[in-house]
C-alpha atoms as a PDB file:
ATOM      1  CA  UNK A   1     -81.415 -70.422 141.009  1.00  0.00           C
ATOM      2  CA  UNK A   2     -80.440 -71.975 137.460  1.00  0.00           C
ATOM      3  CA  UNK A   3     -83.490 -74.417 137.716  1.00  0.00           C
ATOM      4  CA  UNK A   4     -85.860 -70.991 138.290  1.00  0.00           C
ATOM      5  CA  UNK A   5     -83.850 -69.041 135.071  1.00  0.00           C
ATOM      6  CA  UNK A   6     -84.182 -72.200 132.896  1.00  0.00           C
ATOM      7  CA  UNK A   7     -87.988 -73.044 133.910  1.00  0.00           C
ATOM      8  CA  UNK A   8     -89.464 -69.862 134.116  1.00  0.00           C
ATOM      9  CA  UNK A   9     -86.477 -67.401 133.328  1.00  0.00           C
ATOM     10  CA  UNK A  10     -85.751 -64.511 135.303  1.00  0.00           C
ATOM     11  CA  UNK A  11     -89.081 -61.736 134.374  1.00  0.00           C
ATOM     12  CA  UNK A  12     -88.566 -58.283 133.956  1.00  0.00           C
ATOM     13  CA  UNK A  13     -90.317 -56.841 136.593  1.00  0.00           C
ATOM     14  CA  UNK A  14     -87.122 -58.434 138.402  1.00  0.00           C
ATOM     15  CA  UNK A  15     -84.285 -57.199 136.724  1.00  0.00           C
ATOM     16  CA  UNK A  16     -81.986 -54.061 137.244  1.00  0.00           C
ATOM     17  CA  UNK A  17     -84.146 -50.715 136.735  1.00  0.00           C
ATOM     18  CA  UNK A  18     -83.025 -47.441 136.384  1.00  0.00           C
ATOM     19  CA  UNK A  19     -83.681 -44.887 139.006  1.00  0.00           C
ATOM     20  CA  UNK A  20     -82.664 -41.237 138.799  1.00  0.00           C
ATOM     21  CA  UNK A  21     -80.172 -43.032 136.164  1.00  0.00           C
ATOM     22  CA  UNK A  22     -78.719 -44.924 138.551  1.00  0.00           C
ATOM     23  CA  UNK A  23     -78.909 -48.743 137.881  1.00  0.00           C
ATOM     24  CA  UNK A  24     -80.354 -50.241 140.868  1.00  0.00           C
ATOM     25  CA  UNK A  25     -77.815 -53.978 141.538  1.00  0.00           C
ATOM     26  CA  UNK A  26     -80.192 -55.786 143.547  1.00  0.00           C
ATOM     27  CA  UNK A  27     -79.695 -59.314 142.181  1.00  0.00           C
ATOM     28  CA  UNK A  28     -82.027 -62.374 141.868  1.00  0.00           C
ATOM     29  CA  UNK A  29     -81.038 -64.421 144.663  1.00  0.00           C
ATOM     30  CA  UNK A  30     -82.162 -60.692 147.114  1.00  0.00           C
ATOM     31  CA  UNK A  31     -85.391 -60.963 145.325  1.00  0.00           C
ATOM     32  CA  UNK A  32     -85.869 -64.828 146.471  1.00  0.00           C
ATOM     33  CA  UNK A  33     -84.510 -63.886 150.133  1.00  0.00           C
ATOM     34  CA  UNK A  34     -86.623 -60.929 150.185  1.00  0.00           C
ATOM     35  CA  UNK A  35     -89.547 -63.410 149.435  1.00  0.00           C
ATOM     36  CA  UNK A  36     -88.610 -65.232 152.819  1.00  0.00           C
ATOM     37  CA  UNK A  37     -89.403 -68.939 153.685  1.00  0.00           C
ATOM     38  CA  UNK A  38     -92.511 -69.053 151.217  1.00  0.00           C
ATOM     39  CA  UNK A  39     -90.230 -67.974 148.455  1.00  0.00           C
ATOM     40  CA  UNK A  40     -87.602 -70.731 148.950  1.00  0.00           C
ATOM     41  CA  UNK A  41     -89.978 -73.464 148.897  1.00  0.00           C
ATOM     42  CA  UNK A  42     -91.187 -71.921 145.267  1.00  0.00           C
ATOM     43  CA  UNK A  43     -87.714 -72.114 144.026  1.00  0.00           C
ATOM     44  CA  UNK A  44     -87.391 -75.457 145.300  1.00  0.00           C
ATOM     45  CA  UNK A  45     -90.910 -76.470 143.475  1.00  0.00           C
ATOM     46  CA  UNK A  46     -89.439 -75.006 140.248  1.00  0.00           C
ATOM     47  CA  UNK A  47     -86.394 -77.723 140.671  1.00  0.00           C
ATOM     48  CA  UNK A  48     -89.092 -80.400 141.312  1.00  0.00           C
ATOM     49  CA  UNK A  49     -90.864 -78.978 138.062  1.00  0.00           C
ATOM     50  CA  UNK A  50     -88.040 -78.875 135.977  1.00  0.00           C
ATOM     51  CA  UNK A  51     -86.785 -81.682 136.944  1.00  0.00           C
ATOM     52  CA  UNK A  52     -90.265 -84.002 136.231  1.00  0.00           C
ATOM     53  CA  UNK A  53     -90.848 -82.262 132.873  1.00  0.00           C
ATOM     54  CA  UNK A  54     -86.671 -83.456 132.076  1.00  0.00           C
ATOM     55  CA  UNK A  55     -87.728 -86.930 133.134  1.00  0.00           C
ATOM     56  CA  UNK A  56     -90.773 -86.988 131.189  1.00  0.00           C
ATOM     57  CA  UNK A  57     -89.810 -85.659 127.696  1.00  0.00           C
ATOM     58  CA  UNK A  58     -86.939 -88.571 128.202  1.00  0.00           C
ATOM     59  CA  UNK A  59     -90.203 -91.163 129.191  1.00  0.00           C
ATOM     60  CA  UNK A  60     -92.609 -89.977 126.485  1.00  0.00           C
ATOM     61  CA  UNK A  61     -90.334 -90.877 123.302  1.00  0.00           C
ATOM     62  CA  UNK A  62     -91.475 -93.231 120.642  1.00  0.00           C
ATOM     63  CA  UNK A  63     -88.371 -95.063 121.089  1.00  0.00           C
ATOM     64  CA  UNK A  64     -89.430 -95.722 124.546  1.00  0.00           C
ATOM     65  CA  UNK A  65     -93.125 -96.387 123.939  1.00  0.00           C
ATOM     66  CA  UNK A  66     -92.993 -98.667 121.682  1.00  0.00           C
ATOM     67  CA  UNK A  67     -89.395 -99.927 120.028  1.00  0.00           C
ATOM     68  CA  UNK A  68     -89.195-100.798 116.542  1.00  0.00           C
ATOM     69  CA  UNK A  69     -86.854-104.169 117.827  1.00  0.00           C
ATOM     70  CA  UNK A  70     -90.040-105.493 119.868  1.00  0.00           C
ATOM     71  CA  UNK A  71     -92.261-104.684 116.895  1.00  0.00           C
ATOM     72  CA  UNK A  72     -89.760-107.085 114.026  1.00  0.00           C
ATOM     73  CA  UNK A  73     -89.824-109.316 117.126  1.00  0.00           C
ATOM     74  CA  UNK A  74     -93.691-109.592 117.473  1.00  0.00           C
ATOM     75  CA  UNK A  75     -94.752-109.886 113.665  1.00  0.00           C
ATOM     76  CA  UNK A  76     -93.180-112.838 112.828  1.00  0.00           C
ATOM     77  CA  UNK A  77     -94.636-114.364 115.796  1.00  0.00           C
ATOM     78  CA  UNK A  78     -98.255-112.997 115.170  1.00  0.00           C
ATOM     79  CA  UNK A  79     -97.750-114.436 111.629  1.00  0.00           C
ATOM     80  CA  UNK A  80     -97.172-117.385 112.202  1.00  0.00           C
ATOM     81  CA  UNK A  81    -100.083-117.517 115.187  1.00  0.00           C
ATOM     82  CA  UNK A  82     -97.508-118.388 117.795  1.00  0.00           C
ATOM     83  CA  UNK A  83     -99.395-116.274 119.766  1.00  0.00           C
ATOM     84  CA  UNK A  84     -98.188-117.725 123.354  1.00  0.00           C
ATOM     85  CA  UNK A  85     -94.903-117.128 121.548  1.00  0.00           C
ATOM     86  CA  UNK A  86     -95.714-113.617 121.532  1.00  0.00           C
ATOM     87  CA  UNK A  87     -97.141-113.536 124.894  1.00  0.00           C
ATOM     88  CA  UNK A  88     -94.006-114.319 126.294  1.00  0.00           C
ATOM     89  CA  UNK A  89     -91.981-111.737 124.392  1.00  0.00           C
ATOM     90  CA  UNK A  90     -94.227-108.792 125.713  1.00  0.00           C
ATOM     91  CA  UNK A  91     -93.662-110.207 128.996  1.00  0.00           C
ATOM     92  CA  UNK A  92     -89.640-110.372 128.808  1.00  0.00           C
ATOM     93  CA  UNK A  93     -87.773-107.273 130.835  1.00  0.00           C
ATOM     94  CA  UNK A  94     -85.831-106.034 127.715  1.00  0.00           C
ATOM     95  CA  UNK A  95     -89.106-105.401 125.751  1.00  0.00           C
ATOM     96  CA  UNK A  96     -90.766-103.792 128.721  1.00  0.00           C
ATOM     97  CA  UNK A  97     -92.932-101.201 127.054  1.00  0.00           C
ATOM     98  CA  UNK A  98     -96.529 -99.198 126.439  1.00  0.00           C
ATOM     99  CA  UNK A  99     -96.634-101.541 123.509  1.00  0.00           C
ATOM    100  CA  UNK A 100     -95.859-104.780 125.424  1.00  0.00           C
ATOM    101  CA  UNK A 101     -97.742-104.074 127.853  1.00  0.00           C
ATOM    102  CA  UNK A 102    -100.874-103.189 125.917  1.00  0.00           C
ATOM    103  CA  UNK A 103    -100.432-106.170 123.469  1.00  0.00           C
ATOM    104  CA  UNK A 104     -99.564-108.772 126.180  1.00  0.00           C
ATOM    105  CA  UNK A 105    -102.165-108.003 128.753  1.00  0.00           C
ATOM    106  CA  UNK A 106    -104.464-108.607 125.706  1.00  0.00           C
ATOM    107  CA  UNK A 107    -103.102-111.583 124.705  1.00  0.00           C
ATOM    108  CA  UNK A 108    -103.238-113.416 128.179  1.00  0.00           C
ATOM    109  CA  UNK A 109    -106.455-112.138 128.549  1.00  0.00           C
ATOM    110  CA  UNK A 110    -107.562-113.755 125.238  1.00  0.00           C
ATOM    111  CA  UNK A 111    -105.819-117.026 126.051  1.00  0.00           C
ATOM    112  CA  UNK A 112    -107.833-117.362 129.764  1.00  0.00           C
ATOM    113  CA  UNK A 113    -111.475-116.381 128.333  1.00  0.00           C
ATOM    114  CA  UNK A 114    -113.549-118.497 126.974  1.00  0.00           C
ATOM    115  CA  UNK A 115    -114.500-116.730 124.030  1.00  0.00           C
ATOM    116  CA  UNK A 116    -110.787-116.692 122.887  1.00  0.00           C
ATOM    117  CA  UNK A 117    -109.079-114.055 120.311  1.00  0.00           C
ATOM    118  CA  UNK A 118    -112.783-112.937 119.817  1.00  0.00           C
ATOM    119  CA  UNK A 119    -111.906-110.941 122.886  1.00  0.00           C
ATOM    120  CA  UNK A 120    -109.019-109.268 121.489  1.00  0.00           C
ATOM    121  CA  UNK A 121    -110.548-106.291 120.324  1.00  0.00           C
ATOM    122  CA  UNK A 122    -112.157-105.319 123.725  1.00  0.00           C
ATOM    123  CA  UNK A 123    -108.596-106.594 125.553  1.00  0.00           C
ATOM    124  CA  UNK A 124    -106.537-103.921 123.434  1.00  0.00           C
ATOM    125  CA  UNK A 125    -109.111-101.778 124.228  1.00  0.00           C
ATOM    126  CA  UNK A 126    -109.410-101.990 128.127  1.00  0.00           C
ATOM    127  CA  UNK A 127    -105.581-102.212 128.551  1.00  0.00           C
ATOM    128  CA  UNK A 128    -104.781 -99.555 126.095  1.00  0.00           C
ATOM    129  CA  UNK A 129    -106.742 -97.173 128.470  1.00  0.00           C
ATOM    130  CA  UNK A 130    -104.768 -98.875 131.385  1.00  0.00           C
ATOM    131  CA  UNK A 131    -101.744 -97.659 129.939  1.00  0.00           C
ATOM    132  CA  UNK A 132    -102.861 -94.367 128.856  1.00  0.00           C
ATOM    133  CA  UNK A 133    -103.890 -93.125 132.009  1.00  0.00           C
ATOM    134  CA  UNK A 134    -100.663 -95.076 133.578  1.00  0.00           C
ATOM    135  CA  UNK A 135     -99.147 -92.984 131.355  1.00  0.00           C
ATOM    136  CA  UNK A 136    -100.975 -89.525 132.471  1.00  0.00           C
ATOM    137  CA  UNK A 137    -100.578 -90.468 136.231  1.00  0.00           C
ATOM    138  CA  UNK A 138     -96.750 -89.551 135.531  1.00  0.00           C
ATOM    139  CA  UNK A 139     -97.786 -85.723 134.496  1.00  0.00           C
ATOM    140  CA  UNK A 140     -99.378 -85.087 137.742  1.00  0.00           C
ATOM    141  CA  UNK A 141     -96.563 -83.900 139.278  1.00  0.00           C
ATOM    142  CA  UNK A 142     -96.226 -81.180 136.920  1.00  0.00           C
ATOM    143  CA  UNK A 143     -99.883 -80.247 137.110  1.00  0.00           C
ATOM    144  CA  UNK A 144    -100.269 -80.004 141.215  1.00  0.00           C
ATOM    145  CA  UNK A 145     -97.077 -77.645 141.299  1.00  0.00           C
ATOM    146  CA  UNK A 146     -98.467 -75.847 138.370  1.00  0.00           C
ATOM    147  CA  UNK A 147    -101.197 -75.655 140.256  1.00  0.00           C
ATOM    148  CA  UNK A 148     -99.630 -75.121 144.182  1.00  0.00           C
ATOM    149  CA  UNK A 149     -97.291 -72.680 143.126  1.00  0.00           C
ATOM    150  CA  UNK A 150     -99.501 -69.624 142.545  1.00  0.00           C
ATOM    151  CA  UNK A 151    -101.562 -70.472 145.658  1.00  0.00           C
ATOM    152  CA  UNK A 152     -97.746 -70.410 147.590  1.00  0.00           C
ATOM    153  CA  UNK A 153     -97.406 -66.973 146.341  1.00  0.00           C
ATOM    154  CA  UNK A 154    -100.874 -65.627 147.454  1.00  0.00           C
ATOM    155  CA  UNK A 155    -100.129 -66.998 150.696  1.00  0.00           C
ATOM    156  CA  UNK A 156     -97.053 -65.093 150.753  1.00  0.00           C
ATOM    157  CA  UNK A 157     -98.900 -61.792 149.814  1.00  0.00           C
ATOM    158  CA  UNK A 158    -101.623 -62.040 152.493  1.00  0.00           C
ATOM    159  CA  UNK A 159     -98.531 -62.973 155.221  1.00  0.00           C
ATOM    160  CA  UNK A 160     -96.511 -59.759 153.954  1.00  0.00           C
ATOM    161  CA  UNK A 161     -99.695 -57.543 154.070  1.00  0.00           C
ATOM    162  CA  UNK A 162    -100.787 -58.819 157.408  1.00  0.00           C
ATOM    163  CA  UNK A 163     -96.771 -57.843 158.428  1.00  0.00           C
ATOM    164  CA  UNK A 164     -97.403 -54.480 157.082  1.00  0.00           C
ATOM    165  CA  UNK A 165    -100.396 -53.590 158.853  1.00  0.00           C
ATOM    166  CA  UNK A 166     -98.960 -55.148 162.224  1.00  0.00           C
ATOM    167  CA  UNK A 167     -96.065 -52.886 161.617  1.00  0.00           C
ATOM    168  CA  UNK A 168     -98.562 -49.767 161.504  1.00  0.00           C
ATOM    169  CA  UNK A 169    -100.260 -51.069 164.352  1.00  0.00           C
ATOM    170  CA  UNK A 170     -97.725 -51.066 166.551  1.00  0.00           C
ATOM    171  CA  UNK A 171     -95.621 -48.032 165.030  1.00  0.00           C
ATOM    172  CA  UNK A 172     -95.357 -44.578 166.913  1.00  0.00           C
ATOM    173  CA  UNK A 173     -97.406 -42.373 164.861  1.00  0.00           C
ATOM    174  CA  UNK A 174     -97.492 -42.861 161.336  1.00  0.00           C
ATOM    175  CA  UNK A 175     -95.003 -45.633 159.954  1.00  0.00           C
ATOM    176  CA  UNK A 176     -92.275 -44.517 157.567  1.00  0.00           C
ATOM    177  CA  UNK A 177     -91.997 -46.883 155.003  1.00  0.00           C
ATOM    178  CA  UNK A 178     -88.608 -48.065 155.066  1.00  0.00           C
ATOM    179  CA  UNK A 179     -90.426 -49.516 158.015  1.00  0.00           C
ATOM    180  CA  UNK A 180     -93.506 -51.086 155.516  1.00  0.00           C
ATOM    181  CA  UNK A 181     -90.848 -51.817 152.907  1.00  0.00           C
ATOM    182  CA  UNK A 182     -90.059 -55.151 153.598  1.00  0.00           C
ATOM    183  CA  UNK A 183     -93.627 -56.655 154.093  1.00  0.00           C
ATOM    184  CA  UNK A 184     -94.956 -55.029 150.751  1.00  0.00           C
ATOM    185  CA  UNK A 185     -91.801 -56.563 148.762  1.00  0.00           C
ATOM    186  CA  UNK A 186     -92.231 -60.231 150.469  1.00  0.00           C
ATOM    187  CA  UNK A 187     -96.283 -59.748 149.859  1.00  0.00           C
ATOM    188  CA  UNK A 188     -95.513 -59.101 145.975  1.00  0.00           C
ATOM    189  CA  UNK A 189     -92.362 -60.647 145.033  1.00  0.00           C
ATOM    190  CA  UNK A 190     -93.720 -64.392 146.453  1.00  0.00           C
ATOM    191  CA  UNK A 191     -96.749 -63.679 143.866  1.00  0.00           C
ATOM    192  CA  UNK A 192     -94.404 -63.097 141.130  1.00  0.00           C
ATOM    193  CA  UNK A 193     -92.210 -66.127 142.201  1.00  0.00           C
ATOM    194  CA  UNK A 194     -95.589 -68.087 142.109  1.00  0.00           C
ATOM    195  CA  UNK A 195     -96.458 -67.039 139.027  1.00  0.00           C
ATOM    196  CA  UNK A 196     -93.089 -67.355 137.263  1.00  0.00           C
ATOM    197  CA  UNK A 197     -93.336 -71.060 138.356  1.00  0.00           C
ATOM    198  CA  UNK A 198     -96.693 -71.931 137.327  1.00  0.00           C
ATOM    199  CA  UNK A 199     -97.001 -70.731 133.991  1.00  0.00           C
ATOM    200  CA  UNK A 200     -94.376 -72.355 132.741  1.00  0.00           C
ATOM    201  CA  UNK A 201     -94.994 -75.814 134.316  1.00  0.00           C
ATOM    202  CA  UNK A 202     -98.834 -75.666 132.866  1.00  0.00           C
ATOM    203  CA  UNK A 203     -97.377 -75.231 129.533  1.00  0.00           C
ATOM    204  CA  UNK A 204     -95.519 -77.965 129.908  1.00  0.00           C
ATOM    205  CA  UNK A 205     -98.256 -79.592 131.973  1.00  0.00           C
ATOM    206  CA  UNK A 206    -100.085 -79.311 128.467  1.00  0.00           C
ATOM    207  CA  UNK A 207     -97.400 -80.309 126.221  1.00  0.00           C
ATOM    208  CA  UNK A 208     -96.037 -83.758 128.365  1.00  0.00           C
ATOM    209  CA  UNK A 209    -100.212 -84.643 127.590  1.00  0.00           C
ATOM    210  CA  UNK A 210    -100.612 -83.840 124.065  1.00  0.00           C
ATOM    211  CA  UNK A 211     -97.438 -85.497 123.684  1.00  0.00           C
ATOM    212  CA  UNK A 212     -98.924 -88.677 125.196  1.00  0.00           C
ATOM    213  CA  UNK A 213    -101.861 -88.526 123.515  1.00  0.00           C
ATOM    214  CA  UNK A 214    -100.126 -88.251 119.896  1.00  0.00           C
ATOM    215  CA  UNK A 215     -97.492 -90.937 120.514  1.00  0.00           C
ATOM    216  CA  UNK A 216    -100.360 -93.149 121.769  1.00  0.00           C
ATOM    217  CA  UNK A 217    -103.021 -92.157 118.910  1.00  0.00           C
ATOM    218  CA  UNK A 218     -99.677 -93.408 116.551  1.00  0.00           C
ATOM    219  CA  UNK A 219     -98.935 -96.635 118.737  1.00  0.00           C
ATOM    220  CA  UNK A 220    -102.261 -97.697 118.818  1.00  0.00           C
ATOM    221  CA  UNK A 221    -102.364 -97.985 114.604  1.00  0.00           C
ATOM    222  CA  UNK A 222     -98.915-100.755 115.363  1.00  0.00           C
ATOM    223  CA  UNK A 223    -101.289-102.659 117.709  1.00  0.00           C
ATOM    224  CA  UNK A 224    -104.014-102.597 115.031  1.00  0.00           C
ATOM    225  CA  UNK A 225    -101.964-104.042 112.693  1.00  0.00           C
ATOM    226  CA  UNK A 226    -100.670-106.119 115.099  1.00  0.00           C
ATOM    227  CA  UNK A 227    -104.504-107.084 116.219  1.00  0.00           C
ATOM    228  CA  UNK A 228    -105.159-108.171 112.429  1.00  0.00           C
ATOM    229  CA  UNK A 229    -102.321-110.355 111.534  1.00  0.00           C
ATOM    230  CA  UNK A 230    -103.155-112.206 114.797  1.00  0.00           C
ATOM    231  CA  UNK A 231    -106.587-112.668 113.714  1.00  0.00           C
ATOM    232  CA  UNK A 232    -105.825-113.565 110.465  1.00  0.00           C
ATOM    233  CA  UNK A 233    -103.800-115.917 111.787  1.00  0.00           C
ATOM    234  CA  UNK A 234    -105.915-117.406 113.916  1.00  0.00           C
ATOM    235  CA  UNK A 235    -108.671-117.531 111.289  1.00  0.00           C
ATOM    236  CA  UNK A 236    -105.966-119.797 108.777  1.00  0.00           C
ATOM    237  CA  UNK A 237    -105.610-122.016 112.019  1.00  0.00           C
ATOM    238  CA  UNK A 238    -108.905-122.308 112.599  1.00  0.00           C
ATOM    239  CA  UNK A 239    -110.057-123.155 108.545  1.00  0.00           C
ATOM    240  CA  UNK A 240    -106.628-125.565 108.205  1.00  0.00           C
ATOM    241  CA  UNK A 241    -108.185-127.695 111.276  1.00  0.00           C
ATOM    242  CA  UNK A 242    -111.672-127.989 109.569  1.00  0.00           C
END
């Protein structure tokens, strides 16, 4: 119940209302059991959504991406063309990173072809995109329940109208409907639970991306500079051995 009130918050359509000025009591957690089993495993989806879009705000940090300790570790290196040096930082647990891992992948690479640091600029390239989508794989979470959620709550509105119109199928005479009642709140409170759900987990859906994508357009201007210094380095090498 808190992870539904802090993801999607609790609508209005669902709160107290006033009838014949009386204040009606019926509380959130009736409205959920009213929704039945499909409405339980909605709430439980909005834990699982709140729960990956927590985890991946903590993920998607700068900080974490790319730390400014493994960048003053890396320049010197690239500066001084140790470049294996360098390799084997990126590859050390405690700088673990998007930026290691870009940056190193492309330096092995480089150091097994042929064509040497000529390949660098293709290397970034190629594992850059690695990471990237590595990167968006994480979100998907967010966007299937974003997506599941709403489809959950149709379902429970055709099972609560297909309850109603059994119940007038088998009534005696016309049903009351006290006796309808039940089916018609399950069939539209599991779309409202679907809803509530899903429209906050596409929003953030959209932001954990755009996040990614800005941190990454940012990270990728560190690797360029880091791309340069190892070429001019390389190039110095190269000119003091002729």
């Amino acid at each position: 119940m808190i992870a539904l009130q802090l993801f999607g918050g609790v609508p209005r359509v669902l709160r107290p209302l006033q009838v014949d000025g009386v204040e009606s009591s019926r509380s959130l957690l009736e409205y959920v059991r009213a929704g039945g089993e499909i409405g339980v495993i909605i709430i439980l989806l909005s834990v699982v959504a709140l729960s990956l879009t927590v985890a991946q705000l903590y993920l998607v940090r700068r900080s974490r991406l790319a730390p400014q300790r493994t960048i003053q570790a890396l320049q010197p290196l690239v500066q001084a063309g140790d470049l294996d040096g360098a390799a084997q930082l990126c590859a050390l647990p405690d700088h673990q990173s998007f930026l290691s891992r870009v940056f190193g992948s492309a330096l092995v690479r480089c150091r097994r072809s042929p064509f040497g640091m000529l390949e660098l600029r293709g290397a970034l390239e190629e594992s850059g995109q690695l990471e990237v989508a590595r990167l968006y794989r994480l979100t998907d979470g967010i966007g299937l329940i974003a997506s599941v959620a709403p489809m959950l709550g149709l379902l429970g509105t055709v099972i609560g109208m297909v309850g109603a119109f059994d119940t007038i199928t088998l009534a005696d005479g016309p049903a009351r409907p006290d006796q309808l009642a039940g089916n018609i709140s399950k069939a539209l409170i599991t779309t409202v639970l679907g809803l509530i759900v899903a429209i906050p987990a596409t929003a953030a859906h959209t932001f954990v991306r755009n996040r990614i994508d800005s941190l990454t357009a940012e990270i990728g201007e560190v690797v360029e500079e880091l791309a340069s210094l190892a070429e001019a380095a390389t190039r110095g090498s190269e000119e003091r051995s002729a």
